[in-house]
Structures are given as C-alpha cells and as structure tokens.
C-alpha atoms as a PDB file:
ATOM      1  CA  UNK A   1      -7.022  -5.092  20.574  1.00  0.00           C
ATOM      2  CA  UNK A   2      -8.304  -5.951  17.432  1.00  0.00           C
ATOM      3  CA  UNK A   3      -5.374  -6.796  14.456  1.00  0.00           C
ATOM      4  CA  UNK A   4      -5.625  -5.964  11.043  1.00  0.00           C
ATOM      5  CA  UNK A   5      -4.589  -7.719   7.787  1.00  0.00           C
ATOM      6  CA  UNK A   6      -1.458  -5.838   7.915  1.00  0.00           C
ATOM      7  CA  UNK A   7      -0.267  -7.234  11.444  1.00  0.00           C
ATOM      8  CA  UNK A   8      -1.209 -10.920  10.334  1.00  0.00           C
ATOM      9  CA  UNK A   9       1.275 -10.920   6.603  1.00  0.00           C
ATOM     10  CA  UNK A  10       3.995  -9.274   8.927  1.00  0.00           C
ATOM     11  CA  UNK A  11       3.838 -12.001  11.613  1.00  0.00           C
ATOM     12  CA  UNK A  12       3.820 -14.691   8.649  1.00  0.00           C
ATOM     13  CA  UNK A  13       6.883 -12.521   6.910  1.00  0.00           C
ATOM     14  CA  UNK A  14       8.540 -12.900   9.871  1.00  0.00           C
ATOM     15  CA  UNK A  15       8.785  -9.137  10.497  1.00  0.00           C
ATOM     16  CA  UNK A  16      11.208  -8.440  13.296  1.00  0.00           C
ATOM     17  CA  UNK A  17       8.364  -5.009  14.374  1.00  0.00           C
ATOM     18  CA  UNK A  18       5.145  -7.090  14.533  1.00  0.00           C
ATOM     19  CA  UNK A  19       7.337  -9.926  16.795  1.00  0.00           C
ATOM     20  CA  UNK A  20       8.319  -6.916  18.620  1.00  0.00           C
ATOM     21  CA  UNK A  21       4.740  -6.128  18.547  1.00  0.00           C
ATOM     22  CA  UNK A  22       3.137  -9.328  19.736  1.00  0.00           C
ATOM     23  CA  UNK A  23       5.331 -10.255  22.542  1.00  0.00           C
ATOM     24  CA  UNK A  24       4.687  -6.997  23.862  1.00  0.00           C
ATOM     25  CA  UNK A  25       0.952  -7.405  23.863  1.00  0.00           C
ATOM     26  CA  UNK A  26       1.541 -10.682  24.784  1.00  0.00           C
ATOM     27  CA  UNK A  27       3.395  -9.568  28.163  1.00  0.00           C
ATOM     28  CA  UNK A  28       0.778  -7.783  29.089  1.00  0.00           C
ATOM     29  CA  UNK A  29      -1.874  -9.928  28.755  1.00  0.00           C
ATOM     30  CA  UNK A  30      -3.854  -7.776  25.982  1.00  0.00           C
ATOM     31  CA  UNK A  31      -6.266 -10.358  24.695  1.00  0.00           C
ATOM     32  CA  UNK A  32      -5.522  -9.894  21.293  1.00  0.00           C
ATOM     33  CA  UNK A  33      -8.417 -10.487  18.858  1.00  0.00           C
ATOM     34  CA  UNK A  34      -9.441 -10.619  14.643  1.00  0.00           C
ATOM     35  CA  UNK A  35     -11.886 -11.542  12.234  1.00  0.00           C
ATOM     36  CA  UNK A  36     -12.969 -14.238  10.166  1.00  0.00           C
ATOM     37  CA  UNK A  37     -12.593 -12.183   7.177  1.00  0.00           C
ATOM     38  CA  UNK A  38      -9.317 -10.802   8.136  1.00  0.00           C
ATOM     39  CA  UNK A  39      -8.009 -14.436   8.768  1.00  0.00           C
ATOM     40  CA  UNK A  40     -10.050 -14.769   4.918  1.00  0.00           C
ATOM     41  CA  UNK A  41      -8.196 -12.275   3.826  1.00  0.00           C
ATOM     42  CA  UNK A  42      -4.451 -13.909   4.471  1.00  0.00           C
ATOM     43  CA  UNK A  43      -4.997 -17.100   4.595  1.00  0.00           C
ATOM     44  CA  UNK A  44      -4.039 -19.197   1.538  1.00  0.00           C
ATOM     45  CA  UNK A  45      -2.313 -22.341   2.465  1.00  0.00           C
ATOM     46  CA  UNK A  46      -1.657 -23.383   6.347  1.00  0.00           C
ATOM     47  CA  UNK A  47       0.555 -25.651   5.220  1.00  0.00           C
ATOM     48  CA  UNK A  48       3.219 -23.038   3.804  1.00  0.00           C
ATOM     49  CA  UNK A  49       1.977 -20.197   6.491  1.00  0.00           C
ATOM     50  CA  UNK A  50       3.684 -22.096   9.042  1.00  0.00           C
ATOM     51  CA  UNK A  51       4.229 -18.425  11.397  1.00  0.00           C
ATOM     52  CA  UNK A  52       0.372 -17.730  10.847  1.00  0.00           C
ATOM     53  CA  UNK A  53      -0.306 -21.469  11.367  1.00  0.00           C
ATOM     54  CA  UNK A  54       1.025 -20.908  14.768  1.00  0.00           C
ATOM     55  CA  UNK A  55       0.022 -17.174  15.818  1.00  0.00           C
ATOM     56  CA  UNK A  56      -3.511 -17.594  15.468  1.00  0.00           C
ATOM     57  CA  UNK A  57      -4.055 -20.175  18.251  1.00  0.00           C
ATOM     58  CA  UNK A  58      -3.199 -17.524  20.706  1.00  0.00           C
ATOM     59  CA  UNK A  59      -5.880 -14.871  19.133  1.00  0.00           C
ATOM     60  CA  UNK A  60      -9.604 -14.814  19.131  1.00  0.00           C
ATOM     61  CA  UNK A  61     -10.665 -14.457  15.912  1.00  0.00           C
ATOM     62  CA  UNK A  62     -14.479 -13.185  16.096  1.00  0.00           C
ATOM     63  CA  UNK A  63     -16.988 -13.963  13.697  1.00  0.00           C
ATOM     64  CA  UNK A  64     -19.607 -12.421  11.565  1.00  0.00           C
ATOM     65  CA  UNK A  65     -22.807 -12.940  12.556  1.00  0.00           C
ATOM     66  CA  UNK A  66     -26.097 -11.299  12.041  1.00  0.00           C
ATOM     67  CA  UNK A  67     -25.966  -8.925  14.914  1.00  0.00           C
ATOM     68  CA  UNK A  68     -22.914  -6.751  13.071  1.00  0.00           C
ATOM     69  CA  UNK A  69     -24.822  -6.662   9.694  1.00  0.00           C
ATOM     70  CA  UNK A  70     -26.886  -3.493  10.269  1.00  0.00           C
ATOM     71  CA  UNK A  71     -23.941  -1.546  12.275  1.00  0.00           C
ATOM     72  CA  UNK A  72     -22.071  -2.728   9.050  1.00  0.00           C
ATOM     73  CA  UNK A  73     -24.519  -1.420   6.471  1.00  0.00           C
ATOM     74  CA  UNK A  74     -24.322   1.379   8.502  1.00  0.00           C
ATOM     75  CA  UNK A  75     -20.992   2.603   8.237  1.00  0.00           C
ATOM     76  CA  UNK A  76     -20.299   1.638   4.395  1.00  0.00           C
ATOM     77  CA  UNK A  77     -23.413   3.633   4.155  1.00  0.00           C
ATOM     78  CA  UNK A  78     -22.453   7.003   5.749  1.00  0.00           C
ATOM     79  CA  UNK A  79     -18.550   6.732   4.990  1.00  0.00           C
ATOM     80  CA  UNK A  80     -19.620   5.958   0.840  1.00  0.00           C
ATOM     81  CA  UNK A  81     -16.911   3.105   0.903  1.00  0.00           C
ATOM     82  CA  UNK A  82     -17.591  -0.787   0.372  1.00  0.00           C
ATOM     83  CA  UNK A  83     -14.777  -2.592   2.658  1.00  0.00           C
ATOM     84  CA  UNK A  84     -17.221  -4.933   4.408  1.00  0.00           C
ATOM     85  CA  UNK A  85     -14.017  -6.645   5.912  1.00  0.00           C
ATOM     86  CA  UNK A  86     -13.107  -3.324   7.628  1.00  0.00           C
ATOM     87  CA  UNK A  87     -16.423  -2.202   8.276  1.00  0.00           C
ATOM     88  CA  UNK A  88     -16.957  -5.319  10.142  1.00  0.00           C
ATOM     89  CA  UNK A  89     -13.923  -5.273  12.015  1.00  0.00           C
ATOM     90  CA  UNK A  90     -14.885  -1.638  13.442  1.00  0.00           C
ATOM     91  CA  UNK A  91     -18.313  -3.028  14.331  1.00  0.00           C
ATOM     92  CA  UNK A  92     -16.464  -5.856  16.378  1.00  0.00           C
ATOM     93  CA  UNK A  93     -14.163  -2.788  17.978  1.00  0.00           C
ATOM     94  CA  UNK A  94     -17.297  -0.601  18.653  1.00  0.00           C
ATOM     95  CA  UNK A  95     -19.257  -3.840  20.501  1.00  0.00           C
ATOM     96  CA  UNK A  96     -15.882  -4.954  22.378  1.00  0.00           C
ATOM     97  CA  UNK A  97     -15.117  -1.377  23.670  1.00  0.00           C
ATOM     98  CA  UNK A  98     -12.042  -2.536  21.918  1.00  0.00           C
ATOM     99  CA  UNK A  99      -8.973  -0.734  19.849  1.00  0.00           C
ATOM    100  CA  UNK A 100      -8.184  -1.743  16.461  1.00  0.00           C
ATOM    101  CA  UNK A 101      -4.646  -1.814  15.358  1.00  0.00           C
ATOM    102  CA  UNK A 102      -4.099  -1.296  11.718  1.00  0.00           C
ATOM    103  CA  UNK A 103      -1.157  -0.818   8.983  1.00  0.00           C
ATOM    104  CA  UNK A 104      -3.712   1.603   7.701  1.00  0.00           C
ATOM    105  CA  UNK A 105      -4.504   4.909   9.396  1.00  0.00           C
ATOM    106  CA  UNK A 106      -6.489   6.168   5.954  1.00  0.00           C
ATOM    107  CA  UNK A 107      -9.129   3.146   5.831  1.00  0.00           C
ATOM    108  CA  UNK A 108     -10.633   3.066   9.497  1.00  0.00           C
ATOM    109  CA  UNK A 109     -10.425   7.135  10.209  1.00  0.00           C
ATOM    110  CA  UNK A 110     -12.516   7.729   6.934  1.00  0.00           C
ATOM    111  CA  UNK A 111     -14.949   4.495   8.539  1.00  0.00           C
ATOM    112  CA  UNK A 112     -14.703   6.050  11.653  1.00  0.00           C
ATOM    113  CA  UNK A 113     -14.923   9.351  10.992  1.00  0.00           C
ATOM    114  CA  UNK A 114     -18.739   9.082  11.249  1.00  0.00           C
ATOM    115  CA  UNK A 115     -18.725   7.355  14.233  1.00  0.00           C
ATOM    116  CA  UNK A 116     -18.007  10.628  16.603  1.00  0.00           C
ATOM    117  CA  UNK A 117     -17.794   9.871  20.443  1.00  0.00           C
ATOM    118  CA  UNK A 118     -18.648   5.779  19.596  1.00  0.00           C
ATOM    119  CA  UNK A 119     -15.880   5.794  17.293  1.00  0.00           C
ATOM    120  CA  UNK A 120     -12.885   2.925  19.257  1.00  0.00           C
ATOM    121  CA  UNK A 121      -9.334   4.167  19.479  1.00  0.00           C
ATOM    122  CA  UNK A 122      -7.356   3.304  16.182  1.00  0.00           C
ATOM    123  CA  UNK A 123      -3.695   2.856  16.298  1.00  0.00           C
ATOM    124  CA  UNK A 124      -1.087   2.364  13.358  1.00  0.00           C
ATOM    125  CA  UNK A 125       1.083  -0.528  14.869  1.00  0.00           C
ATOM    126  CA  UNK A 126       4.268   0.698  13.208  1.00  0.00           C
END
C-alpha cells in the first residue's frame, strides 16, 4: 500500500489511529510504500521529526523517475488538476498493482476517476 501525506503528519503527531494503523499493516507484512515527494512534502527538520525520523526506515519510499512522467502528464491532463505529487503517487499505485491509502477520498477519485478498470483501489485510512 502506498501512504499519503496525511498518514506520514499523523505518525509524526503521534496519532493513536495511524499507530493503530501501521502496526496493523505491519502484522501482516503489507510492504508499505511512498514517494519522494510525499516524504518532500512533510519533511522539514529530521532532527525535530523524531516519529517520522524513525517510521520511514521501515517504508519504501519510490522515486520519480522518467518512466512516470508521461502517465503523470496524463492524468493532470484528463482530470484538469495540477497535483503532480498525487498524480505521481497514482502512477506508482497503477505500475505496483498497488492501493493507495489517503486522508483524502476527494483528490485521488477525481485523479482516478479517468482511470476506469486501471484505476488501483483507494482507501481513506480513517
């Protein structure tokens, strides 16, 4: 499963749900996965983000290459929105035959929503 923004400033809040959340996942051996820009997104200062710090050793955080730029274009294209961040991460989903989990619904079914039968499962983790 691939984790949003969302699920990586609850972990560093200390949120009692996305502990709940990650053990679970963690139990069961999901390989849980991100993105570079995600991790962009939250990171500020490892030094203070001392819950981050140590979460993201245990996920795969995937990067952007060249390959997910036209799938990319793609989707901000037919969905008329410009989140490259989430664009990418539902490339990475769609090439992983992976789920994404997400704070928000909204964002990835209007990406999606163009996607028809390629589109991955999308889950609100809350």
């Amino acid at each position: 499963m691939i984790l949003d923004a969302g699920v990586l400033v609850a972990i560093e809040r200390d949120e009692s749900d996305a502990k709940d959340f990650v053990e679970a996942a963690l139990q069961t051996r999901e390989p849980l996965r991100t993105t570079a820009p995600i991790v962009s997104q939250v990171w500020r200062d490892g030094s203070r983000q001392v819950l981050l710090t140590r979460f993201l050793p245990s996920v795969d955080v995937l990067a952007f290459t060249a390959n997910h730029v036209p799938l990319v274009g793609t989707l901000l294209r037919h969905s008329g929105t410009a989140d490259v961040v989430d664009a990418h991460m539902l490339a990475c989903a769609i090439h992983l035959e992976d789920s994404i989990i997400t704070s928000d619904l909204g964002d990835f079914a209007h990406l999606a929503g163009h996607l028809g039968a390629e589109s991955p499962s999308i889950h609100h983790w809350r």
